[in-house]
PDB file of N, CA and C in Angstrom:
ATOM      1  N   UNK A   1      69.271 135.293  82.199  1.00  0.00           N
ATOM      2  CA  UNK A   1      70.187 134.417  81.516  1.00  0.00           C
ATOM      3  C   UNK A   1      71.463 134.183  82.328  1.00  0.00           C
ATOM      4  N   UNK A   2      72.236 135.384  82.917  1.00  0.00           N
ATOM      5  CA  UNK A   2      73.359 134.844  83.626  1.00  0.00           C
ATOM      6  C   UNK A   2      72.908 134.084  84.676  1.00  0.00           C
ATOM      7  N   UNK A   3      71.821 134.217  85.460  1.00  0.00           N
ATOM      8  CA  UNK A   3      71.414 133.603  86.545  1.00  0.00           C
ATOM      9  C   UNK A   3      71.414 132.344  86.546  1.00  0.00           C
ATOM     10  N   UNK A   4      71.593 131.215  85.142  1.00  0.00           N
ATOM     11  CA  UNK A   4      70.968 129.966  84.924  1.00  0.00           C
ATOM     12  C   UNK A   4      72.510 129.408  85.196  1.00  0.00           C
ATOM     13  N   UNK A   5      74.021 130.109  84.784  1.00  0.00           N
ATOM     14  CA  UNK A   5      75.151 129.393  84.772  1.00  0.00           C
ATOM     15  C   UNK A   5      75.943 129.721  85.948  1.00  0.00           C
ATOM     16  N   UNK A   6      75.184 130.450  87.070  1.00  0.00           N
ATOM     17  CA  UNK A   6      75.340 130.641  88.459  1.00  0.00           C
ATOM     18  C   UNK A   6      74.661 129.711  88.995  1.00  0.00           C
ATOM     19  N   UNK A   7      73.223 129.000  88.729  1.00  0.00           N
ATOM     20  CA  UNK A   7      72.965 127.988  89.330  1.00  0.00           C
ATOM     21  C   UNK A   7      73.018 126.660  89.374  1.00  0.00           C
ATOM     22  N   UNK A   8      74.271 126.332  88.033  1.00  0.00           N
ATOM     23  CA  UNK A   8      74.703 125.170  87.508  1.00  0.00           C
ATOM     24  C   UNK A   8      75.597 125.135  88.246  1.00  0.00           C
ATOM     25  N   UNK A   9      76.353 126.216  88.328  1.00  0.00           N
ATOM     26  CA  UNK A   9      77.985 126.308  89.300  1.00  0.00           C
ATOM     27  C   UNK A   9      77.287 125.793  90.770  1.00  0.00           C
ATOM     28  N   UNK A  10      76.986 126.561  91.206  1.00  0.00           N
ATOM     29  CA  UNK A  10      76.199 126.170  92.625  1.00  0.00           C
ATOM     30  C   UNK A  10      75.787 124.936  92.636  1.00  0.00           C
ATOM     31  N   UNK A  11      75.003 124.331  92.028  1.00  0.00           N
ATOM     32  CA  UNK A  11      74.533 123.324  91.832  1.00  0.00           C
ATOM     33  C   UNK A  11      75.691 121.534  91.808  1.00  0.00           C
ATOM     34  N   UNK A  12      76.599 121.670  90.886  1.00  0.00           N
ATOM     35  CA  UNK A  12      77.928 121.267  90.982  1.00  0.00           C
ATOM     36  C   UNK A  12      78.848 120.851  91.625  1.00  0.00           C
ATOM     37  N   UNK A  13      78.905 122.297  92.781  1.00  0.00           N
ATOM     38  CA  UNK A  13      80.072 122.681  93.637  1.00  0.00           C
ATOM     39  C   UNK A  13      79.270 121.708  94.891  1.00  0.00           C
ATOM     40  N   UNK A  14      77.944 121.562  95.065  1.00  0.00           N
ATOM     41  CA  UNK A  14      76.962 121.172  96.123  1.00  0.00           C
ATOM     42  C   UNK A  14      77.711 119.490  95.800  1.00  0.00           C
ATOM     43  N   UNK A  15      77.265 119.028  94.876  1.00  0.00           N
ATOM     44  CA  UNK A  15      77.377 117.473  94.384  1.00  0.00           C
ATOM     45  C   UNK A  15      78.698 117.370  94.424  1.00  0.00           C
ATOM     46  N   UNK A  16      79.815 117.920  94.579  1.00  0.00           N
ATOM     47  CA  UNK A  16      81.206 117.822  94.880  1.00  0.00           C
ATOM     48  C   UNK A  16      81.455 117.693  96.054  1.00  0.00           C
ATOM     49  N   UNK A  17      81.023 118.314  97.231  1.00  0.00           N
ATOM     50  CA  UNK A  17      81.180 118.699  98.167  1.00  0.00           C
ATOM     51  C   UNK A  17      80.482 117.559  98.838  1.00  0.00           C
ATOM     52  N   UNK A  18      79.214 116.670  98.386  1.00  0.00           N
ATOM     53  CA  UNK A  18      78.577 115.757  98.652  1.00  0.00           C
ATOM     54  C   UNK A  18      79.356 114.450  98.676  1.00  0.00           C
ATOM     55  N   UNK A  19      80.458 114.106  97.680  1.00  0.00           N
ATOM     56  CA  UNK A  19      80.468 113.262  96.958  1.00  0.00           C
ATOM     57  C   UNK A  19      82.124 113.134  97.969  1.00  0.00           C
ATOM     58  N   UNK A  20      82.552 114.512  98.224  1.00  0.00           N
ATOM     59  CA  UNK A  20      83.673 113.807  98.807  1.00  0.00           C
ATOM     60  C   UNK A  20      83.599 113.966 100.340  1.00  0.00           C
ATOM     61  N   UNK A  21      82.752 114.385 100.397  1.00  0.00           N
ATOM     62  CA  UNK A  21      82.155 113.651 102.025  1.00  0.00           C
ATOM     63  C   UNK A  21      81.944 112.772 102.259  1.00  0.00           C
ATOM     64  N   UNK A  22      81.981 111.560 101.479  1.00  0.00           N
ATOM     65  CA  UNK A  22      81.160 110.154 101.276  1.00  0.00           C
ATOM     66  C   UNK A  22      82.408 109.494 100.891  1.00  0.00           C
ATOM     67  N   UNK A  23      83.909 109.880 100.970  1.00  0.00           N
ATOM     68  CA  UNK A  23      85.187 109.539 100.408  1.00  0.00           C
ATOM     69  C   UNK A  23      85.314 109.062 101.826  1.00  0.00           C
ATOM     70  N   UNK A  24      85.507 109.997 102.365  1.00  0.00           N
ATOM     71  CA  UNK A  24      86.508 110.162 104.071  1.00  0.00           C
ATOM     72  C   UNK A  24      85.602 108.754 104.828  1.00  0.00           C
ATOM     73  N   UNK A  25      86.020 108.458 106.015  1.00  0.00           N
ATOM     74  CA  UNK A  25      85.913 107.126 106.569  1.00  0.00           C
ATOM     75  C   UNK A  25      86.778 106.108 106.587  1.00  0.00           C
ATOM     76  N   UNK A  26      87.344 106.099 105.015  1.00  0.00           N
ATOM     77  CA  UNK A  26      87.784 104.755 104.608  1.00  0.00           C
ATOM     78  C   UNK A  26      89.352 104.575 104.447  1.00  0.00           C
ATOM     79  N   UNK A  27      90.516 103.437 104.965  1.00  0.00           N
ATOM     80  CA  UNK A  27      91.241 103.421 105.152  1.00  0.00           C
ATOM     81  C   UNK A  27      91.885 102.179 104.391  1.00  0.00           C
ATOM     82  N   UNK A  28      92.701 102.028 103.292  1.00  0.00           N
ATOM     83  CA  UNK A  28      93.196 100.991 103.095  1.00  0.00           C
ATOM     84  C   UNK A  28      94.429 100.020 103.328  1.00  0.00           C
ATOM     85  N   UNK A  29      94.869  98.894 104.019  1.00  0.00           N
ATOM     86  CA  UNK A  29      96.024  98.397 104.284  1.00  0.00           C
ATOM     87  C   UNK A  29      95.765  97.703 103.080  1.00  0.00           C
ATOM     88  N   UNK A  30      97.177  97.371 102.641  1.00  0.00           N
ATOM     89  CA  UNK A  30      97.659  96.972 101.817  1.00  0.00           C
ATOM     90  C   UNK A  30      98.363  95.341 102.153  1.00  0.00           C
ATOM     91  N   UNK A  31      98.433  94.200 101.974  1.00  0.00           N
ATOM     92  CA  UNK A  31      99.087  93.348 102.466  1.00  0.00           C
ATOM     93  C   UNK A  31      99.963  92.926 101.521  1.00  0.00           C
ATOM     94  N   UNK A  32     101.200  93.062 101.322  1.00  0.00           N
ATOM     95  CA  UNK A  32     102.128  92.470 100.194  1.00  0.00           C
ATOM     96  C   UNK A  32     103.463  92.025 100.896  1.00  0.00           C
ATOM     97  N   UNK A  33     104.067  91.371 100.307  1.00  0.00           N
ATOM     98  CA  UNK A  33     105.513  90.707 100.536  1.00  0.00           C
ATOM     99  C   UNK A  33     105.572  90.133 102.150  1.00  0.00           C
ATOM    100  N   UNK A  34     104.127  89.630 102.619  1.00  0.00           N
ATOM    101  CA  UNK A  34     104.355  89.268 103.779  1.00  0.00           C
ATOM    102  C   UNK A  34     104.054  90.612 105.261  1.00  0.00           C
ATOM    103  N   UNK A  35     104.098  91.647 104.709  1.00  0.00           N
ATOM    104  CA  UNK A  35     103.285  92.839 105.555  1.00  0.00           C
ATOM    105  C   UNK A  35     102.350  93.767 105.278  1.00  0.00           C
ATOM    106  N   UNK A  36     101.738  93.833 106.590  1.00  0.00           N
ATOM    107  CA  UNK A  36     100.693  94.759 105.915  1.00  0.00           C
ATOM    108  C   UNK A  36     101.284  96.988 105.914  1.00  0.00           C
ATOM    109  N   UNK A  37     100.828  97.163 105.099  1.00  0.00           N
ATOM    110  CA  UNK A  37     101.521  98.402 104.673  1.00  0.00           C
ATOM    111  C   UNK A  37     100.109  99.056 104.343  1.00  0.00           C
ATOM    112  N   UNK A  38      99.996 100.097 105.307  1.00  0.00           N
ATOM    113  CA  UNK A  38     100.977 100.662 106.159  1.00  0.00           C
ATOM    114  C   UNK A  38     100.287  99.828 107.196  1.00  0.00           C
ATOM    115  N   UNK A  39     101.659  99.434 108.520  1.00  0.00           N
ATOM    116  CA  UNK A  39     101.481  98.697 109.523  1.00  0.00           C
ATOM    117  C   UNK A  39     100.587  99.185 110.453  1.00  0.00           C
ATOM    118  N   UNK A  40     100.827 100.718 110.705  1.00  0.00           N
ATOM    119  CA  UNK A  40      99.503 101.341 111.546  1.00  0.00           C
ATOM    120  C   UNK A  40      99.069 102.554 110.821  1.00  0.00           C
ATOM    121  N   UNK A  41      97.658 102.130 111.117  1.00  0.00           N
ATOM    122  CA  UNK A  41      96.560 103.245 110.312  1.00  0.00           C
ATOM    123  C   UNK A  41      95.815 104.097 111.922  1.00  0.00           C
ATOM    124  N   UNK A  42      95.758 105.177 111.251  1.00  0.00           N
ATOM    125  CA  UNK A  42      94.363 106.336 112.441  1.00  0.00           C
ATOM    126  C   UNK A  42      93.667 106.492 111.880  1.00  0.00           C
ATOM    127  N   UNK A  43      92.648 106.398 112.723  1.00  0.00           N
ATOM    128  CA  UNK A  43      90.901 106.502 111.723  1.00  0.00           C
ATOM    129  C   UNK A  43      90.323 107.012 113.156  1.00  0.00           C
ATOM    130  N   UNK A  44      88.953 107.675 112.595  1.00  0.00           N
ATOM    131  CA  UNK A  44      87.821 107.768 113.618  1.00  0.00           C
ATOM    132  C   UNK A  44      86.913 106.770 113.762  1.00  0.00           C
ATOM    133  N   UNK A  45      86.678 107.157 114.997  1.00  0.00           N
ATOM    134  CA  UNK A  45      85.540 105.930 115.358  1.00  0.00           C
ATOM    135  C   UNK A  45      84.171 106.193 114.272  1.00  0.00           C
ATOM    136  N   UNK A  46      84.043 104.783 114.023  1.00  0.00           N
ATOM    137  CA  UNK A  46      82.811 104.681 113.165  1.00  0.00           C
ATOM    138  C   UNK A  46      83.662 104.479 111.322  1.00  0.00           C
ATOM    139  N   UNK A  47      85.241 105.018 111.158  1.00  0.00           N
ATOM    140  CA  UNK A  47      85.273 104.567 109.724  1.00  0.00           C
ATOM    141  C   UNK A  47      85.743 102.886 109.594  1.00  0.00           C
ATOM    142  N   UNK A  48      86.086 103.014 108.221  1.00  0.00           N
ATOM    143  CA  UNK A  48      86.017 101.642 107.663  1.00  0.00           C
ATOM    144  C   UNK A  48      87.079 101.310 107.241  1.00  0.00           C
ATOM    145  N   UNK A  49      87.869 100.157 107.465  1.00  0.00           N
ATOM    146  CA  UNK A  49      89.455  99.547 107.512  1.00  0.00           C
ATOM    147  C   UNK A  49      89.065  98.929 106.134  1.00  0.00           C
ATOM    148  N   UNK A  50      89.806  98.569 105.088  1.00  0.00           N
ATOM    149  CA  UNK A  50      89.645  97.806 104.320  1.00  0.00           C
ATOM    150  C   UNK A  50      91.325  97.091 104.065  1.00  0.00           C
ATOM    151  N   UNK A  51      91.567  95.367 104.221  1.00  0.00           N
ATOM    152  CA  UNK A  51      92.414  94.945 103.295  1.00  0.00           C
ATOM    153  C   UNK A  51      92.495  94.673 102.423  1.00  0.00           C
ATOM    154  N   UNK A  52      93.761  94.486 101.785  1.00  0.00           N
ATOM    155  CA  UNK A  52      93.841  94.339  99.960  1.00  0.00           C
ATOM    156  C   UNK A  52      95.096  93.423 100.322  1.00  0.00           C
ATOM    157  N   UNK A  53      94.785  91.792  99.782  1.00  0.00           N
ATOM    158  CA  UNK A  53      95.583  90.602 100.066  1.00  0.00           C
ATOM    159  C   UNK A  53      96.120  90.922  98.527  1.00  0.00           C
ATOM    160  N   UNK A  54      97.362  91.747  98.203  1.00  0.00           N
ATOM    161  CA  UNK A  54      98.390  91.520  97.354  1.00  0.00           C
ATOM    162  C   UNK A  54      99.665  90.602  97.037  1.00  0.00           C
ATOM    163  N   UNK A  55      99.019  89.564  98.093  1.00  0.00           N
ATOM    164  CA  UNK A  55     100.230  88.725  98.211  1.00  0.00           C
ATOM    165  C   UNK A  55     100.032  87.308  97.148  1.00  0.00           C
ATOM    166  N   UNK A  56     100.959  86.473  97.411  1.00  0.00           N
ATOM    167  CA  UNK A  56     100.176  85.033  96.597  1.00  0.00           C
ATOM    168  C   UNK A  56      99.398  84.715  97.583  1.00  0.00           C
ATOM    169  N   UNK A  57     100.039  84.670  98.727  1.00  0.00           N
ATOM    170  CA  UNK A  57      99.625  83.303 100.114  1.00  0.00           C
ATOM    171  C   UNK A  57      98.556  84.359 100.691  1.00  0.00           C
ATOM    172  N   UNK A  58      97.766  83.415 101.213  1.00  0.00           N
ATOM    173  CA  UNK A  58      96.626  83.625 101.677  1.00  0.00           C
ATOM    174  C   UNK A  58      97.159  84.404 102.948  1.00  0.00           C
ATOM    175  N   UNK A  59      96.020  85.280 104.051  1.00  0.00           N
ATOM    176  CA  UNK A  59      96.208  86.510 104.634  1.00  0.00           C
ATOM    177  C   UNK A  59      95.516  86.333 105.668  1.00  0.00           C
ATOM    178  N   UNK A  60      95.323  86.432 107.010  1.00  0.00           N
ATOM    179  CA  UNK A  60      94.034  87.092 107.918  1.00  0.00           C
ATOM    180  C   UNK A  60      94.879  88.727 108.310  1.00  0.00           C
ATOM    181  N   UNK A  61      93.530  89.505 109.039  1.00  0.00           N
ATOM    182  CA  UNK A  61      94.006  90.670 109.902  1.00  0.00           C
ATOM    183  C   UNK A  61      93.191  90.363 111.089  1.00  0.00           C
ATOM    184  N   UNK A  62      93.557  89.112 112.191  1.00  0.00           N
ATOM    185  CA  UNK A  62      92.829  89.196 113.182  1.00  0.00           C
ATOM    186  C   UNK A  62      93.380  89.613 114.496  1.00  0.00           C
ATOM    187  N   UNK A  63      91.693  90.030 115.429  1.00  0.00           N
ATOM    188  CA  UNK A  63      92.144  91.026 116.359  1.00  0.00           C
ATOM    189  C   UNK A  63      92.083  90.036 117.596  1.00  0.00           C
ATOM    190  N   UNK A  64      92.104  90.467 118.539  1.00  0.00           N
ATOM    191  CA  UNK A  64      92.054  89.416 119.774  1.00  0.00           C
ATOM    192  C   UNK A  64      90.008  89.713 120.368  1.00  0.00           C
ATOM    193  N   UNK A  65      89.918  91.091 119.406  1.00  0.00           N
ATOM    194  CA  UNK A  65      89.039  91.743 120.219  1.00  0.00           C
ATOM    195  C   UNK A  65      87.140  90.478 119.351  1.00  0.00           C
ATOM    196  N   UNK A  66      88.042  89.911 118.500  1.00  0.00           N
ATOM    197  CA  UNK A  66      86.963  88.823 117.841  1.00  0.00           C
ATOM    198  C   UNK A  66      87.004  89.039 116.001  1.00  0.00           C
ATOM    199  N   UNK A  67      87.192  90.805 116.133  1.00  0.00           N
ATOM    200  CA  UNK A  67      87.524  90.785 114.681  1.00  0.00           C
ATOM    201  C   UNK A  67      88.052  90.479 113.727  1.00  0.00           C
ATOM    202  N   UNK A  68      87.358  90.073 112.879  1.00  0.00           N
ATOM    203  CA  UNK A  68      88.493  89.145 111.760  1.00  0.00           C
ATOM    204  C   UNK A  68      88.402  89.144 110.299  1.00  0.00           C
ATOM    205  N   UNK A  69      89.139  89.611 109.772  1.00  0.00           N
ATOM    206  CA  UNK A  69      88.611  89.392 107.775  1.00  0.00           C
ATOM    207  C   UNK A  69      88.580  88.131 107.245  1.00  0.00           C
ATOM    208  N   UNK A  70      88.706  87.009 107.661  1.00  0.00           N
ATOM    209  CA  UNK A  70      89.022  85.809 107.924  1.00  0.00           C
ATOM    210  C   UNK A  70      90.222  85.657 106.274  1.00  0.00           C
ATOM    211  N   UNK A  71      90.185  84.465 105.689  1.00  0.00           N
ATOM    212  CA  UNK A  71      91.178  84.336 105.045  1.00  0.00           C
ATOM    213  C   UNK A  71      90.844  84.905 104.132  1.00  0.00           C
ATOM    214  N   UNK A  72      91.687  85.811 103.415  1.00  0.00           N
ATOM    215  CA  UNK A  72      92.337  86.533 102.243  1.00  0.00           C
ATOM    216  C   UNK A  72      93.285  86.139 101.140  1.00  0.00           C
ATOM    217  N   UNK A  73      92.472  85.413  99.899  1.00  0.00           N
ATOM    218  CA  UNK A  73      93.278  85.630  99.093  1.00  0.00           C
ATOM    219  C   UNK A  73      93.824  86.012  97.993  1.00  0.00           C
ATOM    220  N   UNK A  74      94.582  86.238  97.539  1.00  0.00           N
ATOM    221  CA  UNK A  74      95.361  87.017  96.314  1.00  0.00           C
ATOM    222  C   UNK A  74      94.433  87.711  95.736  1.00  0.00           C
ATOM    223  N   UNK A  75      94.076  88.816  95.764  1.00  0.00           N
ATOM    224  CA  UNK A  75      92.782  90.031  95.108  1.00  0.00           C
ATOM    225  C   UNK A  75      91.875  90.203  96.133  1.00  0.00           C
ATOM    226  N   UNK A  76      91.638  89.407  97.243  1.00  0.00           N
ATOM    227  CA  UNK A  76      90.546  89.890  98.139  1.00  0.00           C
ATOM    228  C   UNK A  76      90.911  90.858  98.638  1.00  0.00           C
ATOM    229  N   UNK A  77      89.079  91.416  99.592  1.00  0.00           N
ATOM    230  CA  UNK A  77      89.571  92.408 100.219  1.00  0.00           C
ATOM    231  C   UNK A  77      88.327  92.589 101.357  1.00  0.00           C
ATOM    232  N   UNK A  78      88.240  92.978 102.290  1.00  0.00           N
ATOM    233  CA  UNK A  78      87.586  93.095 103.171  1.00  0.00           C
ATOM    234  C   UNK A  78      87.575  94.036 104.243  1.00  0.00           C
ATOM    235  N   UNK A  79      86.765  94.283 104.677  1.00  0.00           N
ATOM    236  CA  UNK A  79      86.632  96.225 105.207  1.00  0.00           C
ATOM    237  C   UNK A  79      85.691  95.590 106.821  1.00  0.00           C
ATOM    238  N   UNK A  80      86.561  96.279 107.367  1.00  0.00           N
ATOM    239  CA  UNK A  80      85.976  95.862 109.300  1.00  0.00           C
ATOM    240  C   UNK A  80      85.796  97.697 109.468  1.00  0.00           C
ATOM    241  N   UNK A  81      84.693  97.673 110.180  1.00  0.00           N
ATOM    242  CA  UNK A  81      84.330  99.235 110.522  1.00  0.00           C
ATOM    243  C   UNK A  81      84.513  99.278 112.796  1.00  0.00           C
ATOM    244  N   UNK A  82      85.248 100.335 112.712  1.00  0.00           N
ATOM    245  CA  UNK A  82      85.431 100.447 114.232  1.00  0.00           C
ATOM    246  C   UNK A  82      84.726 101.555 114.983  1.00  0.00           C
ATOM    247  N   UNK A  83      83.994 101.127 115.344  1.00  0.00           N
ATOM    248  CA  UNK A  83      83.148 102.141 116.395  1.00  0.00           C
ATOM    249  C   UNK A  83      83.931 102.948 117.410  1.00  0.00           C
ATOM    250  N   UNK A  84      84.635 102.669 118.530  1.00  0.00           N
ATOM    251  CA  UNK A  84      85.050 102.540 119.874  1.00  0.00           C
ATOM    252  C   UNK A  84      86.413 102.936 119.321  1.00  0.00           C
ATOM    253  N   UNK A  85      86.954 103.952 120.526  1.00  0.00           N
ATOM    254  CA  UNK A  85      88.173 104.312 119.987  1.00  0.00           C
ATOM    255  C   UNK A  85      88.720 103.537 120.920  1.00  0.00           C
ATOM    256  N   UNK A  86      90.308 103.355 120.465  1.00  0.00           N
ATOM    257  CA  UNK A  86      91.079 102.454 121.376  1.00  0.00           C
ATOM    258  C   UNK A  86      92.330 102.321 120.182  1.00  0.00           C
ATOM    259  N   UNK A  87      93.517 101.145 120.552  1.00  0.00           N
ATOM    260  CA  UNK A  87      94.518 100.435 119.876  1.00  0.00           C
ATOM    261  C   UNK A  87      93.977  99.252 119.526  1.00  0.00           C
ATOM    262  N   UNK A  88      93.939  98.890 118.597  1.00  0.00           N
ATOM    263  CA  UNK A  88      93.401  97.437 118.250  1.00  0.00           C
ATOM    264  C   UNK A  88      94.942  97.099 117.289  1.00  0.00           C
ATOM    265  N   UNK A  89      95.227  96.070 117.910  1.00  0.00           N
ATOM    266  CA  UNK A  89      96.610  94.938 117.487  1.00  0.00           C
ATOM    267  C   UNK A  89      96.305  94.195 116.903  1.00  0.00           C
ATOM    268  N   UNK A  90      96.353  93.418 115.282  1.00  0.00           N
ATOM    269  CA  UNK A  90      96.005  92.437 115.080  1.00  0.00           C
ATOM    270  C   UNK A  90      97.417  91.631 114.233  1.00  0.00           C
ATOM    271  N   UNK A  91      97.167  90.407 113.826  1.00  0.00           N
ATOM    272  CA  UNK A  91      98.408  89.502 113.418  1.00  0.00           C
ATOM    273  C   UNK A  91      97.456  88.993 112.309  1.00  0.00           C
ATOM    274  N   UNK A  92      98.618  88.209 111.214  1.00  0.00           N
ATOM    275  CA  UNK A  92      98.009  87.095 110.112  1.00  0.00           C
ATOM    276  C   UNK A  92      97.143  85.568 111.123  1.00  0.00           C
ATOM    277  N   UNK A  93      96.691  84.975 111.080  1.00  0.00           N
ATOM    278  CA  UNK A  93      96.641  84.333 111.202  1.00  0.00           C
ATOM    279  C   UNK A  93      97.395  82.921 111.081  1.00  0.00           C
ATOM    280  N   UNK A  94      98.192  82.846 109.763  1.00  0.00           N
ATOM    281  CA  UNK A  94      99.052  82.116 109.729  1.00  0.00           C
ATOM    282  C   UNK A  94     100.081  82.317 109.508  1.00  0.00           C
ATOM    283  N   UNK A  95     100.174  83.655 109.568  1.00  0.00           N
ATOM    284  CA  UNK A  95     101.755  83.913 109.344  1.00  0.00           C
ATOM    285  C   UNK A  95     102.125  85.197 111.006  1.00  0.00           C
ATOM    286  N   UNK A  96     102.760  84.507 112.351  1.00  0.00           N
ATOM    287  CA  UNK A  96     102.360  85.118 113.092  1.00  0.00           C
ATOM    288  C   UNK A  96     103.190  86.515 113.320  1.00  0.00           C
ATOM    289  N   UNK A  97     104.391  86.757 112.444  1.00  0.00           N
ATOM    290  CA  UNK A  97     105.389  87.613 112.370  1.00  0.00           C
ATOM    291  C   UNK A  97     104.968  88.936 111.541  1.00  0.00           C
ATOM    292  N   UNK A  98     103.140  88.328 111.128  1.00  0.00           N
ATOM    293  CA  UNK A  98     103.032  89.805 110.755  1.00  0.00           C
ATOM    294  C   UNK A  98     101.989  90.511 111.569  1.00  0.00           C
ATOM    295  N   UNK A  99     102.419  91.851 111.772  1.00  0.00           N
ATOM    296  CA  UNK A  99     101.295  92.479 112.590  1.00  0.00           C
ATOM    297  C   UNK A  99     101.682  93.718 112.065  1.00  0.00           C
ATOM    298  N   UNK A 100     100.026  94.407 112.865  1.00  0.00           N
ATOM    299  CA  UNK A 100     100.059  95.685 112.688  1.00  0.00           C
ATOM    300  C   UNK A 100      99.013  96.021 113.611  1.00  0.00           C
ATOM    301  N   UNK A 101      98.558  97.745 113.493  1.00  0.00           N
ATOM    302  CA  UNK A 101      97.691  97.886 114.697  1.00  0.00           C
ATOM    303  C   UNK A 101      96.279  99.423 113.467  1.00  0.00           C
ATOM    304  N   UNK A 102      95.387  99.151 114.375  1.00  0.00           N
ATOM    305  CA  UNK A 102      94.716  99.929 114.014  1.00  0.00           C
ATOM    306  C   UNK A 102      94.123 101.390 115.014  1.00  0.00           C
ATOM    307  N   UNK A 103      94.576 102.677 114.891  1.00  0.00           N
ATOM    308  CA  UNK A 103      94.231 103.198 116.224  1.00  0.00           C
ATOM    309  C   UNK A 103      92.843 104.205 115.761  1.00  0.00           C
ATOM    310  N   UNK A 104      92.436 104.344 116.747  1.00  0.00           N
ATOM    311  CA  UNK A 104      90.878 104.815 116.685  1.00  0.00           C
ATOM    312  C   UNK A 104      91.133 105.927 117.441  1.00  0.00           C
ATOM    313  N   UNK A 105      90.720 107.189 117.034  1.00  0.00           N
ATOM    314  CA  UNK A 105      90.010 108.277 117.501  1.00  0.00           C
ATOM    315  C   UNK A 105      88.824 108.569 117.919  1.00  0.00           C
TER     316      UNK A 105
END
C-alpha cells in the first residue's frame, strides 16, 4: 500500500520535469511604444525568438541575414528559430529607428 503513493510521486515529479524541459528554448520580445523590449535577447542555438506586436502600427523584426516575421500587427506574433550562433541585428521595417539584436550561443 505505501508503495502505490511513492509511485504516483515519482511518477509526477517525471511529467514535471518533462514538461519544463519543453518550456526552455523560447524567448519573447515584446514590441510596444515603438520598441522592441527587451532590445537584446541570448538564446542557444537551435531556440525560438518569438514577437508580440503590442503596438497599434504594424511591426517587422528583419534581419539582413534574410530573416523576417514579415508584418506584424496589433496581437500578432511570430517565432524565428536560430540555429548558428552569432549577433544577428535586426530593424522594423518601417519604422527604421527601431532595432534590436538577437545573440546566439
Amino acid at each position: 500500500m505505501r508503495l502505490l503513493p511513492l509511485l504516483l510521486l515519482l511518477t509526477l515529479a517525471a511529467c514535471g520535469s518533462s514538461a519544463a524541459a519543453g518550456n526552455s528554448g523560447s524567448t519573447t520580445v515584446d514590441i510596444a511604444s515603438f520598441k522592441y523590449k527587451p532590445a537584446t535577447v541570448t538564446v542557444k542555438a537551435g531556440d525560438k525568438v518569438t514577437w508580440v506586436n503590442r503596438d497599434t502600427a504594424g511591426h517587422t523584426a528583419t534581419f539582413k541575414s534574410g530573416l523576417d516575421t514579415d508584418r506584424l500587427e496589433k496581437g500578432d506574433r511570430k517565432a524565428l528559430t536560430f540555429e548558428q550562433p552569432g549577433r544577428y541585428r535586426y530593424v522594423c521595417a518601417f519604422h527604421a529607428f527601431m532595432s534590436g539584436e538577437v545573440v546566439v550561443e
